[in-house]
PDB file of N, CA and C in Angstrom:
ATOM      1  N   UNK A   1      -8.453  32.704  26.316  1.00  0.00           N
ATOM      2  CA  UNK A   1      -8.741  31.333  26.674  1.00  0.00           C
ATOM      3  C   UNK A   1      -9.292  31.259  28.094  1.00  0.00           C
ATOM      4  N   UNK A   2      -8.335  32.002  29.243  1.00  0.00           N
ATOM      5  CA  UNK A   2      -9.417  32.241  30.339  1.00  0.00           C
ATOM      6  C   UNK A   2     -10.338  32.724  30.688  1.00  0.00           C
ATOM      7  N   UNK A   3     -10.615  33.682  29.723  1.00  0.00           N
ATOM      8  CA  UNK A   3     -12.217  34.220  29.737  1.00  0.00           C
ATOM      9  C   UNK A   3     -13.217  33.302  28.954  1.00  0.00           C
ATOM     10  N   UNK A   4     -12.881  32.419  27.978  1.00  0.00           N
ATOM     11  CA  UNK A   4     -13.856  31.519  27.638  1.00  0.00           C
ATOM     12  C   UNK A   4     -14.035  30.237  28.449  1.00  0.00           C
ATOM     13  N   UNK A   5     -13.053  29.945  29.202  1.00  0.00           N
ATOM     14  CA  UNK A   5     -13.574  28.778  30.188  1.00  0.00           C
ATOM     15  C   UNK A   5     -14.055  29.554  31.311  1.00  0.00           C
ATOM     16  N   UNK A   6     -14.186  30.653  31.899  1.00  0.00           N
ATOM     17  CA  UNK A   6     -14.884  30.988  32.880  1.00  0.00           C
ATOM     18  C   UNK A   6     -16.075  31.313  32.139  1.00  0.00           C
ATOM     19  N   UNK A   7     -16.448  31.679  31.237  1.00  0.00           N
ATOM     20  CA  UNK A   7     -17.548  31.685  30.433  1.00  0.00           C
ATOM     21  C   UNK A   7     -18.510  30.288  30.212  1.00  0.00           C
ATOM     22  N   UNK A   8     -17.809  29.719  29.854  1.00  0.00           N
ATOM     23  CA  UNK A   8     -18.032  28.433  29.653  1.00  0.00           C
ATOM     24  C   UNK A   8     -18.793  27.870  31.310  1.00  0.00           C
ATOM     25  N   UNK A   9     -18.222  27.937  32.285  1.00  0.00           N
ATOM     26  CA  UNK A   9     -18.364  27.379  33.789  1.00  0.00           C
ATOM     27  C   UNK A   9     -19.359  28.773  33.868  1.00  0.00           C
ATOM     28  N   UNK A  10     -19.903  29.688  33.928  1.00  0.00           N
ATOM     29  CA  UNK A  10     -20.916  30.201  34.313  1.00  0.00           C
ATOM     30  C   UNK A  10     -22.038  30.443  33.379  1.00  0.00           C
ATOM     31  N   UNK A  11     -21.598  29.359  32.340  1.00  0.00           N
ATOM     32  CA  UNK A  11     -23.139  29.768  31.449  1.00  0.00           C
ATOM     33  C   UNK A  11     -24.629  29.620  32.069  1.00  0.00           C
ATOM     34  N   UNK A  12     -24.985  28.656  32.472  1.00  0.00           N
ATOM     35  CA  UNK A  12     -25.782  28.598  33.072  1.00  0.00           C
ATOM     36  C   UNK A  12     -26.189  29.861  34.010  1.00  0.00           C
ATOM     37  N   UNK A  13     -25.811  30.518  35.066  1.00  0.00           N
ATOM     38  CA  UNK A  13     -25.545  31.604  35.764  1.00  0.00           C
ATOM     39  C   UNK A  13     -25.836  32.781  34.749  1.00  0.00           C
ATOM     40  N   UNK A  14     -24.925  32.903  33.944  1.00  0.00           N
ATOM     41  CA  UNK A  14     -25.155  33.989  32.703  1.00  0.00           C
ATOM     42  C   UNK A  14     -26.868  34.109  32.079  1.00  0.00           C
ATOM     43  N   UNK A  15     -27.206  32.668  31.549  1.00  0.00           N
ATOM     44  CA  UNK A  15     -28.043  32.720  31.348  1.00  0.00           C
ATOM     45  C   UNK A  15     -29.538  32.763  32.351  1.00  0.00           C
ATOM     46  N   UNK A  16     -29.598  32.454  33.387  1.00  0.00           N
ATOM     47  CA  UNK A  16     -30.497  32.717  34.509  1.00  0.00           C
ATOM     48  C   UNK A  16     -30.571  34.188  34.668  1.00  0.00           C
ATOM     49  N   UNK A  17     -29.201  35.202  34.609  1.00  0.00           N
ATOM     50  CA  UNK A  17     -29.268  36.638  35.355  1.00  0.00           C
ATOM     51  C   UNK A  17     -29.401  37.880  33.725  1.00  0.00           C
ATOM     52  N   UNK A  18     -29.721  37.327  32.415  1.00  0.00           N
ATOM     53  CA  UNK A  18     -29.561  37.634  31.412  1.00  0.00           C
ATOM     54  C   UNK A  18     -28.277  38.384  30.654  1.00  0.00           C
ATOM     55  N   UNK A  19     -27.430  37.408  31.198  1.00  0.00           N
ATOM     56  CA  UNK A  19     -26.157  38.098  30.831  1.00  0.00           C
ATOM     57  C   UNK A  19     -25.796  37.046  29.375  1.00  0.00           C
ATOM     58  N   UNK A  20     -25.209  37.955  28.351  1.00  0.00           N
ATOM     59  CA  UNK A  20     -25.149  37.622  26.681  1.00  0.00           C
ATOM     60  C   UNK A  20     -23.843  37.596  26.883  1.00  0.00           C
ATOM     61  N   UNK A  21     -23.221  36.145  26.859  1.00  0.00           N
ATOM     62  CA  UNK A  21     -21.481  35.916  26.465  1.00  0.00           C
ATOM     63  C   UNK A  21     -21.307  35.325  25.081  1.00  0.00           C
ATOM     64  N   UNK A  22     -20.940  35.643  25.162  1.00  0.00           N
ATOM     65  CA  UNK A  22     -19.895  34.841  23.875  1.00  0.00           C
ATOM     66  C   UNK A  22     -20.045  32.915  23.682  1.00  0.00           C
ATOM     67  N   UNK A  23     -19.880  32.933  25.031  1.00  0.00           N
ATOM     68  CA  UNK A  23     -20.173  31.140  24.989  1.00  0.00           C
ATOM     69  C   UNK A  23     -21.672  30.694  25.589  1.00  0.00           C
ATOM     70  N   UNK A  24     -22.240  31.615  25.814  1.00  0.00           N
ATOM     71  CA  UNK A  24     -24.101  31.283  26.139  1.00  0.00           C
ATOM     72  C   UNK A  24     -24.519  31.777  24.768  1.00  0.00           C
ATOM     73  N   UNK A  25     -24.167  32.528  23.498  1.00  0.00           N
ATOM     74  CA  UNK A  25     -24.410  31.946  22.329  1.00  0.00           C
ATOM     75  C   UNK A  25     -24.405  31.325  21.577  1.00  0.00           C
ATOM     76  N   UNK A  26     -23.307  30.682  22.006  1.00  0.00           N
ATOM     77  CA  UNK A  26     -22.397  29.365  21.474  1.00  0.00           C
ATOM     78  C   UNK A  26     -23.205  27.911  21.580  1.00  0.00           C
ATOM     79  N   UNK A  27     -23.338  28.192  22.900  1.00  0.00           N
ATOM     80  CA  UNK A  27     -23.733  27.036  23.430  1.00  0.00           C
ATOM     81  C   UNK A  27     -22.490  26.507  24.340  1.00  0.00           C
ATOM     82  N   UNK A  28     -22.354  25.425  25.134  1.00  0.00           N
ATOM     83  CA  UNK A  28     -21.646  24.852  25.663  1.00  0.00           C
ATOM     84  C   UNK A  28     -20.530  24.035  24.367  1.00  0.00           C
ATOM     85  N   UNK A  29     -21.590  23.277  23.960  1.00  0.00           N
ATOM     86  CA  UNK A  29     -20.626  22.333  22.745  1.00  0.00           C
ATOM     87  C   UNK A  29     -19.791  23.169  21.980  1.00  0.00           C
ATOM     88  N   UNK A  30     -20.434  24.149  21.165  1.00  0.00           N
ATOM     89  CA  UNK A  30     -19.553  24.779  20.476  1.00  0.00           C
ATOM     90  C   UNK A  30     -18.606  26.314  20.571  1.00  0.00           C
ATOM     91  N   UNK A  31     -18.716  26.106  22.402  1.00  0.00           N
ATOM     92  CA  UNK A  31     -17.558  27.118  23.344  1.00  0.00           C
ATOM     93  C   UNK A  31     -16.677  26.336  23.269  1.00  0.00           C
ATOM     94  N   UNK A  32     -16.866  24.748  23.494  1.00  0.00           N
ATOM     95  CA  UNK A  32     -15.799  24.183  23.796  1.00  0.00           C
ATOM     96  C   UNK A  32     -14.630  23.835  22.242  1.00  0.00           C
ATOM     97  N   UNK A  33     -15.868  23.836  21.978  1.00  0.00           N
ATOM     98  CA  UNK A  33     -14.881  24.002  20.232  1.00  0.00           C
ATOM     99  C   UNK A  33     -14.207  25.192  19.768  1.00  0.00           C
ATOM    100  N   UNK A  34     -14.590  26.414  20.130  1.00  0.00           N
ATOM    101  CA  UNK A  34     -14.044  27.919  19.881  1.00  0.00           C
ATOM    102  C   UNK A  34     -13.166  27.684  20.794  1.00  0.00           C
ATOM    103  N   UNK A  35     -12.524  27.083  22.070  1.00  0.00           N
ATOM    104  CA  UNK A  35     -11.908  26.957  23.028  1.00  0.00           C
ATOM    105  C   UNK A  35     -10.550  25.946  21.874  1.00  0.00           C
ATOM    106  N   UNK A  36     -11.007  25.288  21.253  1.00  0.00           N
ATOM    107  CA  UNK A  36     -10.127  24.431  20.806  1.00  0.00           C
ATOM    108  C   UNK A  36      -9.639  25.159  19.448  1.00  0.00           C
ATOM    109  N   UNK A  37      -9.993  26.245  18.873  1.00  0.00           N
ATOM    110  CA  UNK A  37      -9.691  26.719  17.770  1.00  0.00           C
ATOM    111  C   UNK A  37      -8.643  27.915  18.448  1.00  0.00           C
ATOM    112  N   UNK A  38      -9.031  28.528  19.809  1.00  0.00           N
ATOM    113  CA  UNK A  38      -8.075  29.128  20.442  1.00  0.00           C
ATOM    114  C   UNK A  38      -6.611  28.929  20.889  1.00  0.00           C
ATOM    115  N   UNK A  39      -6.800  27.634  21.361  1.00  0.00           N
ATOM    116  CA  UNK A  39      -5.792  26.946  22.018  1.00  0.00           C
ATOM    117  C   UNK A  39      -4.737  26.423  20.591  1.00  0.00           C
ATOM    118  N   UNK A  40      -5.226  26.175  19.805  1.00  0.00           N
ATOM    119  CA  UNK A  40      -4.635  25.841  18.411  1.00  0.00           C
ATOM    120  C   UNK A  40      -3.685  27.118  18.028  1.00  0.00           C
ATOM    121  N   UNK A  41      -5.135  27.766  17.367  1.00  0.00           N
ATOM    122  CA  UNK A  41      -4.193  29.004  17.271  1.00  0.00           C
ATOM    123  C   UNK A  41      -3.374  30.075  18.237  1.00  0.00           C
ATOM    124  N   UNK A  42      -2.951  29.585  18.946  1.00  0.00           N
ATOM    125  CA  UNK A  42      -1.813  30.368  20.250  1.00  0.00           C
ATOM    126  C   UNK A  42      -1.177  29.606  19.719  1.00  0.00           C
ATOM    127  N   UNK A  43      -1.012  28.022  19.816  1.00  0.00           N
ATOM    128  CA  UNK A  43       0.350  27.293  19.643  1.00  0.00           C
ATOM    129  C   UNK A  43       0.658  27.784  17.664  1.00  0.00           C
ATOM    130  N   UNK A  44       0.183  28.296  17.161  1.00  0.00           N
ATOM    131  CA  UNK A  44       0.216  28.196  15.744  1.00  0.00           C
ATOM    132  C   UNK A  44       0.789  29.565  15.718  1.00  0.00           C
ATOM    133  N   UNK A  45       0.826  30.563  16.252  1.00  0.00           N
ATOM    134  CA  UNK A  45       1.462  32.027  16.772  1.00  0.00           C
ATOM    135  C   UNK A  45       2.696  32.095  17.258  1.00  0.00           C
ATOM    136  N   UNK A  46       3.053  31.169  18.190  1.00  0.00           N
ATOM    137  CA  UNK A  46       4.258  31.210  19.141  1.00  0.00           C
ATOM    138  C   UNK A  46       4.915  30.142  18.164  1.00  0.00           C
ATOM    139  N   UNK A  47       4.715  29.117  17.574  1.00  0.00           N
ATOM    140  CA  UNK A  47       5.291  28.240  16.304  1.00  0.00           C
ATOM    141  C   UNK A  47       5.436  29.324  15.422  1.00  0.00           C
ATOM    142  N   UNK A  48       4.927  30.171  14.824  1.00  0.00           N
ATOM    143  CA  UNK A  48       5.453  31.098  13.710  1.00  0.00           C
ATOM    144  C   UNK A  48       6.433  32.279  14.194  1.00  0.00           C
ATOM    145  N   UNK A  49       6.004  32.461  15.446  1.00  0.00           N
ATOM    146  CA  UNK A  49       7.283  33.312  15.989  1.00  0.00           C
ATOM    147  C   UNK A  49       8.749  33.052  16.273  1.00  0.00           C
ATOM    148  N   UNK A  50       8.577  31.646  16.526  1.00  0.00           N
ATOM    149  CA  UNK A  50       9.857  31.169  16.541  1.00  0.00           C
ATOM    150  C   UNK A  50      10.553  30.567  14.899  1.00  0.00           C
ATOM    151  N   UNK A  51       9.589  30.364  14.040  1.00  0.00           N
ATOM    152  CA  UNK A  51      10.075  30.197  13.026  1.00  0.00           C
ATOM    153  C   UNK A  51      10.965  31.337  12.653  1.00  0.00           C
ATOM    154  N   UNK A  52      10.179  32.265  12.406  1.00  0.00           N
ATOM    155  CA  UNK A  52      10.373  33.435  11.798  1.00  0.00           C
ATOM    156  C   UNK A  52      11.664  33.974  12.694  1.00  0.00           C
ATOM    157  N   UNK A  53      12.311  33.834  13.518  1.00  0.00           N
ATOM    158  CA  UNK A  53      12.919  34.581  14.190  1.00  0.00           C
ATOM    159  C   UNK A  53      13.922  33.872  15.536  1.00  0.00           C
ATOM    160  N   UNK A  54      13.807  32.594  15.497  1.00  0.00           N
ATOM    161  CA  UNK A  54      14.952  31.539  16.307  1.00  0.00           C
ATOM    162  C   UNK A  54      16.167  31.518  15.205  1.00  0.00           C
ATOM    163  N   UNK A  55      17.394  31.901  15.759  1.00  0.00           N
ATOM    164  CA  UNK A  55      18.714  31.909  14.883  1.00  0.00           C
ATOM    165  C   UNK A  55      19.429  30.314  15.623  1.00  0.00           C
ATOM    166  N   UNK A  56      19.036  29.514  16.179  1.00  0.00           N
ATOM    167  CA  UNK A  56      18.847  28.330  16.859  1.00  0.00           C
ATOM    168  C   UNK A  56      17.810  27.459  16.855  1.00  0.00           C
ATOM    169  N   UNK A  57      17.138  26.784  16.445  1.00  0.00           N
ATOM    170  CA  UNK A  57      16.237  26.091  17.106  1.00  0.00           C
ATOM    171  C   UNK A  57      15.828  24.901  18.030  1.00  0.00           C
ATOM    172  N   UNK A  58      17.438  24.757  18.834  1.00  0.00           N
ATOM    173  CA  UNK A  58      16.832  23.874  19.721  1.00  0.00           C
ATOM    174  C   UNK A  58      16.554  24.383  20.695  1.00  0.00           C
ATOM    175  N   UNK A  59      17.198  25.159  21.336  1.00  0.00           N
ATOM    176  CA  UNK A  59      16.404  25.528  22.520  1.00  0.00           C
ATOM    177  C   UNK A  59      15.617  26.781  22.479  1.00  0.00           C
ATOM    178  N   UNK A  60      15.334  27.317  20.831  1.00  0.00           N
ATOM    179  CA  UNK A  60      14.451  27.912  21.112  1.00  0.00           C
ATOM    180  C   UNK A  60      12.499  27.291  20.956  1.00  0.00           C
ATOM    181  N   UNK A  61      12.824  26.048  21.211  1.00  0.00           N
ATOM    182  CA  UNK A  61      11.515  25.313  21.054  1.00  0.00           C
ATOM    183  C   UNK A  61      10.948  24.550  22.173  1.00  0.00           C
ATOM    184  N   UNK A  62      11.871  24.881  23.103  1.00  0.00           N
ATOM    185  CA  UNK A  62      12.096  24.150  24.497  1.00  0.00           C
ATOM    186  C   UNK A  62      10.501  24.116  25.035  1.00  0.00           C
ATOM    187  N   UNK A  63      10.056  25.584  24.693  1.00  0.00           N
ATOM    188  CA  UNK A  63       8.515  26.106  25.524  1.00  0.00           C
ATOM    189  C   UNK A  63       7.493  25.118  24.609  1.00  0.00           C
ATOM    190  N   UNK A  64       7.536  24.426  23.673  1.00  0.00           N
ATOM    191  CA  UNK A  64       6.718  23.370  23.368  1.00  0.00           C
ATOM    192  C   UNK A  64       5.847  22.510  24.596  1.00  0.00           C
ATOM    193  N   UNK A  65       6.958  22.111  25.035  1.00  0.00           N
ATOM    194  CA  UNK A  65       6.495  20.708  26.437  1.00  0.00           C
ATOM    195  C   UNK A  65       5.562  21.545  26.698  1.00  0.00           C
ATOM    196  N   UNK A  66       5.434  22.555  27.465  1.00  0.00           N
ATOM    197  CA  UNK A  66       4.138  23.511  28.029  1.00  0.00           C
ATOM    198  C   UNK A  66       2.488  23.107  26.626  1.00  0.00           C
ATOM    199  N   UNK A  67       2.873  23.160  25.609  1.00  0.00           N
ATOM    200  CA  UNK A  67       1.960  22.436  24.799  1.00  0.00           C
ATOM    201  C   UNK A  67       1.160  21.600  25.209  1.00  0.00           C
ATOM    202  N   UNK A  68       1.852  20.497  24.822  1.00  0.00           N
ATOM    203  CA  UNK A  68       1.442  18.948  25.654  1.00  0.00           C
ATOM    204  C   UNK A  68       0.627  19.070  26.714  1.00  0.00           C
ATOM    205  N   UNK A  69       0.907  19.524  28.080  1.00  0.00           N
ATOM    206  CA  UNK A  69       0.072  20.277  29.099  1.00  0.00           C
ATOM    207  C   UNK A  69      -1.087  20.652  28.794  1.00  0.00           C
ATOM    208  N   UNK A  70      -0.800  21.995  28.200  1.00  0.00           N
ATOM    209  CA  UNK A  70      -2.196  22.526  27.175  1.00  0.00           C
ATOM    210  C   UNK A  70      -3.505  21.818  26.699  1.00  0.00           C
ATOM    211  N   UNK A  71      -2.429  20.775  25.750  1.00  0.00           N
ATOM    212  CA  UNK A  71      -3.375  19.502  25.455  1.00  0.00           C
ATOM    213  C   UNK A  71      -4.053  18.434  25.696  1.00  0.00           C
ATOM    214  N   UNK A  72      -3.320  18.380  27.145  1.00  0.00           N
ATOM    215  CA  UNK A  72      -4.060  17.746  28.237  1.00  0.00           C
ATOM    216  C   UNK A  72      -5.382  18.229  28.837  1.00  0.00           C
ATOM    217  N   UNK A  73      -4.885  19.602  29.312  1.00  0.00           N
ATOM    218  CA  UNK A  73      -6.318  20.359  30.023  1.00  0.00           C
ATOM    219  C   UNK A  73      -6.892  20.551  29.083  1.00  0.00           C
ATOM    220  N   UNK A  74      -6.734  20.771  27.780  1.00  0.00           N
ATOM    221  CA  UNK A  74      -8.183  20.659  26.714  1.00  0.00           C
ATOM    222  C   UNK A  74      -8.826  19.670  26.647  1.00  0.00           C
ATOM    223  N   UNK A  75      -8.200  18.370  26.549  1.00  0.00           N
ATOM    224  CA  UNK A  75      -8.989  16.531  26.257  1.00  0.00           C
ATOM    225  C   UNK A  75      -9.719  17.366  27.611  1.00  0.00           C
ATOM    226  N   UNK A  76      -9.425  17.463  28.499  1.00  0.00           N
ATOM    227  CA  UNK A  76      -9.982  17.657  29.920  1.00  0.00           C
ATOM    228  C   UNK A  76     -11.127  18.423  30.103  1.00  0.00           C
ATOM    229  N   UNK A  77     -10.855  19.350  29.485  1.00  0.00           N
ATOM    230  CA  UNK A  77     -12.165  20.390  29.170  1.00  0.00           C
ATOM    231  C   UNK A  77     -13.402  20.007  28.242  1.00  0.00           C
ATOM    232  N   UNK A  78     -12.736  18.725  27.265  1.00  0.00           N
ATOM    233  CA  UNK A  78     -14.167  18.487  26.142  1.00  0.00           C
ATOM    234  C   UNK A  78     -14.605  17.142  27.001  1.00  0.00           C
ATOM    235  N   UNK A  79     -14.302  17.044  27.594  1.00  0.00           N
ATOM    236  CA  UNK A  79     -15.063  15.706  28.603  1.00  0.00           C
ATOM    237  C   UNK A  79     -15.788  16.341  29.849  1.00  0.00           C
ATOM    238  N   UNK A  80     -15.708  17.228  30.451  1.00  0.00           N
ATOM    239  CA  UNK A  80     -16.646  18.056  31.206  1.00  0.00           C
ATOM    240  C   UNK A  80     -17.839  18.479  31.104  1.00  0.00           C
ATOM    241  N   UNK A  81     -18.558  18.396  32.003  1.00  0.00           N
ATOM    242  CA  UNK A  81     -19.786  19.197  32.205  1.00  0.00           C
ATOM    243  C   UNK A  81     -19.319  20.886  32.657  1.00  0.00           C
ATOM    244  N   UNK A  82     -20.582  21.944  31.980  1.00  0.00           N
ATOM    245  CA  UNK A  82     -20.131  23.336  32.372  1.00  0.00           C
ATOM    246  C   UNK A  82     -19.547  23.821  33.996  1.00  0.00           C
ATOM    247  N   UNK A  83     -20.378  22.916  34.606  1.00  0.00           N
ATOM    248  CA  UNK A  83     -20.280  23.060  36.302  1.00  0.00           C
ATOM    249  C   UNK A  83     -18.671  22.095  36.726  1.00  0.00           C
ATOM    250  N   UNK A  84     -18.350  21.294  36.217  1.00  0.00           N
ATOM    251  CA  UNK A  84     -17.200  21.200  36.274  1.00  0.00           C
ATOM    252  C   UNK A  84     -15.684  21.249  35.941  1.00  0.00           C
ATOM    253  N   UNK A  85     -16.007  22.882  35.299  1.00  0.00           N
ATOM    254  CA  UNK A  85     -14.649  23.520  34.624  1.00  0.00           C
ATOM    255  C   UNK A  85     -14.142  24.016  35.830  1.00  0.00           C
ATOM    256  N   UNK A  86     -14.366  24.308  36.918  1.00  0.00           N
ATOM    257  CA  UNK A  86     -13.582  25.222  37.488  1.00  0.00           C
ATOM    258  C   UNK A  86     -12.135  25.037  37.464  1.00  0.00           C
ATOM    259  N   UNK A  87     -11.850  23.499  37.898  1.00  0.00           N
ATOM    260  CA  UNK A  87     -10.286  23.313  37.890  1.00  0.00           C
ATOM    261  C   UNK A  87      -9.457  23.797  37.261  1.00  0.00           C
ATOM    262  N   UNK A  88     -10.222  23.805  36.095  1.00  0.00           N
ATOM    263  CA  UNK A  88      -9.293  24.232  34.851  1.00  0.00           C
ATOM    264  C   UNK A  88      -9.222  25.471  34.480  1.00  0.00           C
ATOM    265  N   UNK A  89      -9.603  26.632  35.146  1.00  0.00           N
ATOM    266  CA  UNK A  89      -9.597  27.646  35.329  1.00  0.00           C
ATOM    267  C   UNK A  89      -8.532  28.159  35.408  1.00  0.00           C
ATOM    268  N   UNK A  90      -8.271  27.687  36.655  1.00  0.00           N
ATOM    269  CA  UNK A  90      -6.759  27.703  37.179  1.00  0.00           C
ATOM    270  C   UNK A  90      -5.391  27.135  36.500  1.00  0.00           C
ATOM    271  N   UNK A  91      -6.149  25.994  36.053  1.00  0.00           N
ATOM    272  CA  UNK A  91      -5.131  24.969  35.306  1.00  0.00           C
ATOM    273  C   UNK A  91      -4.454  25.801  34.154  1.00  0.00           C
ATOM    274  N   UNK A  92      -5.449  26.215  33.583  1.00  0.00           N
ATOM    275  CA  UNK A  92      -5.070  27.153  32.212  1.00  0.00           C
ATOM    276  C   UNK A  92      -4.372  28.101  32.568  1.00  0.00           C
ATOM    277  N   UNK A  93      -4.792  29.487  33.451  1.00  0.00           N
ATOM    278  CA  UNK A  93      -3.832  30.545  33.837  1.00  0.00           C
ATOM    279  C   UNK A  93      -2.593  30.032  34.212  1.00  0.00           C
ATOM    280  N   UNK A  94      -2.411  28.862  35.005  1.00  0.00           N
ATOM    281  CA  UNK A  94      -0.946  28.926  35.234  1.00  0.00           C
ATOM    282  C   UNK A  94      -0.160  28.343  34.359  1.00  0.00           C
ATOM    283  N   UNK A  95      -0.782  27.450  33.243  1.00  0.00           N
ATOM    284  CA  UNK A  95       0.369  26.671  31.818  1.00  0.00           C
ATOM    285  C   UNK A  95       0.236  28.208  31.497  1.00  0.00           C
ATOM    286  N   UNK A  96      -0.635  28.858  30.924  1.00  0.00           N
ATOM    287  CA  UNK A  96      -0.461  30.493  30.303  1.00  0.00           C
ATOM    288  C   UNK A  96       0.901  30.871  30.982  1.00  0.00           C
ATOM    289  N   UNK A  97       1.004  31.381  31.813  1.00  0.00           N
ATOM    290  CA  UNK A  97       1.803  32.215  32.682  1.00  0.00           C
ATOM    291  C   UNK A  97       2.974  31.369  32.483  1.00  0.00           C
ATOM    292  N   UNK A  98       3.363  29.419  32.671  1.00  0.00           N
ATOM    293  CA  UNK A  98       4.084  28.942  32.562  1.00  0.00           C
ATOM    294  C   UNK A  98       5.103  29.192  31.018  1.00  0.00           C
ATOM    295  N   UNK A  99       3.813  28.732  30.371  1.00  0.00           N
ATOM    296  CA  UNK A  99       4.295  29.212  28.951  1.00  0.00           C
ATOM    297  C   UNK A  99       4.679  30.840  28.485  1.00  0.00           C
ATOM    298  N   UNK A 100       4.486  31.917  28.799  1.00  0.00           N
ATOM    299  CA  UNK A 100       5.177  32.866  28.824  1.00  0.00           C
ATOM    300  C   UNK A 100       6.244  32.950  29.538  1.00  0.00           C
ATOM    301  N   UNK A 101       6.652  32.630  30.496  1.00  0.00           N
ATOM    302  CA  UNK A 101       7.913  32.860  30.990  1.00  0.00           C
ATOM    303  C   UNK A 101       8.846  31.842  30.445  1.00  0.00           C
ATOM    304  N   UNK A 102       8.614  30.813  29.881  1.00  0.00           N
ATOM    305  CA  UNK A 102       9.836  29.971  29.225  1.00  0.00           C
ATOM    306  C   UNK A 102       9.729  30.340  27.529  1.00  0.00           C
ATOM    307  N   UNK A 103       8.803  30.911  27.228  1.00  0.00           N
ATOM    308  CA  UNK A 103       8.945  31.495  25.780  1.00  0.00           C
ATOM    309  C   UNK A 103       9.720  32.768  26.040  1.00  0.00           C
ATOM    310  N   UNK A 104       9.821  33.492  26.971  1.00  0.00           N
ATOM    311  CA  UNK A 104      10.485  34.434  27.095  1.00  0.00           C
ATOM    312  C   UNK A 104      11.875  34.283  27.408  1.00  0.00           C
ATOM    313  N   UNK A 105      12.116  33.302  28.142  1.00  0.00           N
ATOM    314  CA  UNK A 105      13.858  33.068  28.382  1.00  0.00           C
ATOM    315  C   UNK A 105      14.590  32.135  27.153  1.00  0.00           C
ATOM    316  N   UNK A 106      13.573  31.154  26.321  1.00  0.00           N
ATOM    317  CA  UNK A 106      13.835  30.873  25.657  1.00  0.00           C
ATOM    318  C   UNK A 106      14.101  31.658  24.145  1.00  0.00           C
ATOM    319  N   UNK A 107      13.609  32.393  23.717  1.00  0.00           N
ATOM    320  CA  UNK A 107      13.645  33.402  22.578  1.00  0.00           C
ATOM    321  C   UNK A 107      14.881  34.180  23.005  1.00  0.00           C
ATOM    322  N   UNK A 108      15.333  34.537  24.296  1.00  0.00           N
ATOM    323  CA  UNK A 108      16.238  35.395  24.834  1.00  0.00           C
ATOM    324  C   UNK A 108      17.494  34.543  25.177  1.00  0.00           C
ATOM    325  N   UNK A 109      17.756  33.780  24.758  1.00  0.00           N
ATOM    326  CA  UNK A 109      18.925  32.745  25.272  1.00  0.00           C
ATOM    327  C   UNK A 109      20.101  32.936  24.135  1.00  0.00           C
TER     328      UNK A 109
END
């Protein structure tokens, strides 16, 4: 997911210096849609992991809220222009990072 929004924010760049990504084939519109089929399927991974394997499920679902977040900086990302993803660059690595460390204490509780 962070390599397709930095993808995404240097297409232009990519495409000026002939560099072939993944989302300068795409296009912008439909990076941002592979961006949304990503972000889906992570939460659809970490939902089956905890299915499959919470002997509890309330607090092993706690790392949800980090979701919501998620789903924020995405609305956020399909309303952008390419030149103004950077924020979310950042935004994303740290719910990532957020969301691993409470999926991790949470599964372990």
């Amino acid at each position: 997911m962070i390599l397709n929004i930095n993808n995404m924010r240097d297409i232009e760049n990519d495409r000026a210096s002939g560099k072939i990504t993944f989302a300068l084939r795409l296009g912008i519109k439909n990076a941002k849609i592979y961006h949304t089929l990503l972000t889906f399927g992570m939460f659809a991974c970490f939902l089956q992991y905890s299915f499959m394997f919470a002997a509890s499920p309330r607090y092993r679902f706690l790392y949800v809220v980090v979701f919501f977040y998620q789903l924020y900086i995405l609305t956020q990302i399909h309303k952008k222009t390419a030149r103004e993803l950077d924020p979310y660059l950042k935004l994303t690595s740290m719910s990532g990072f957020l969301l691993a460390v409470i999926f991790s204490i949470c599964i372990n509780i």
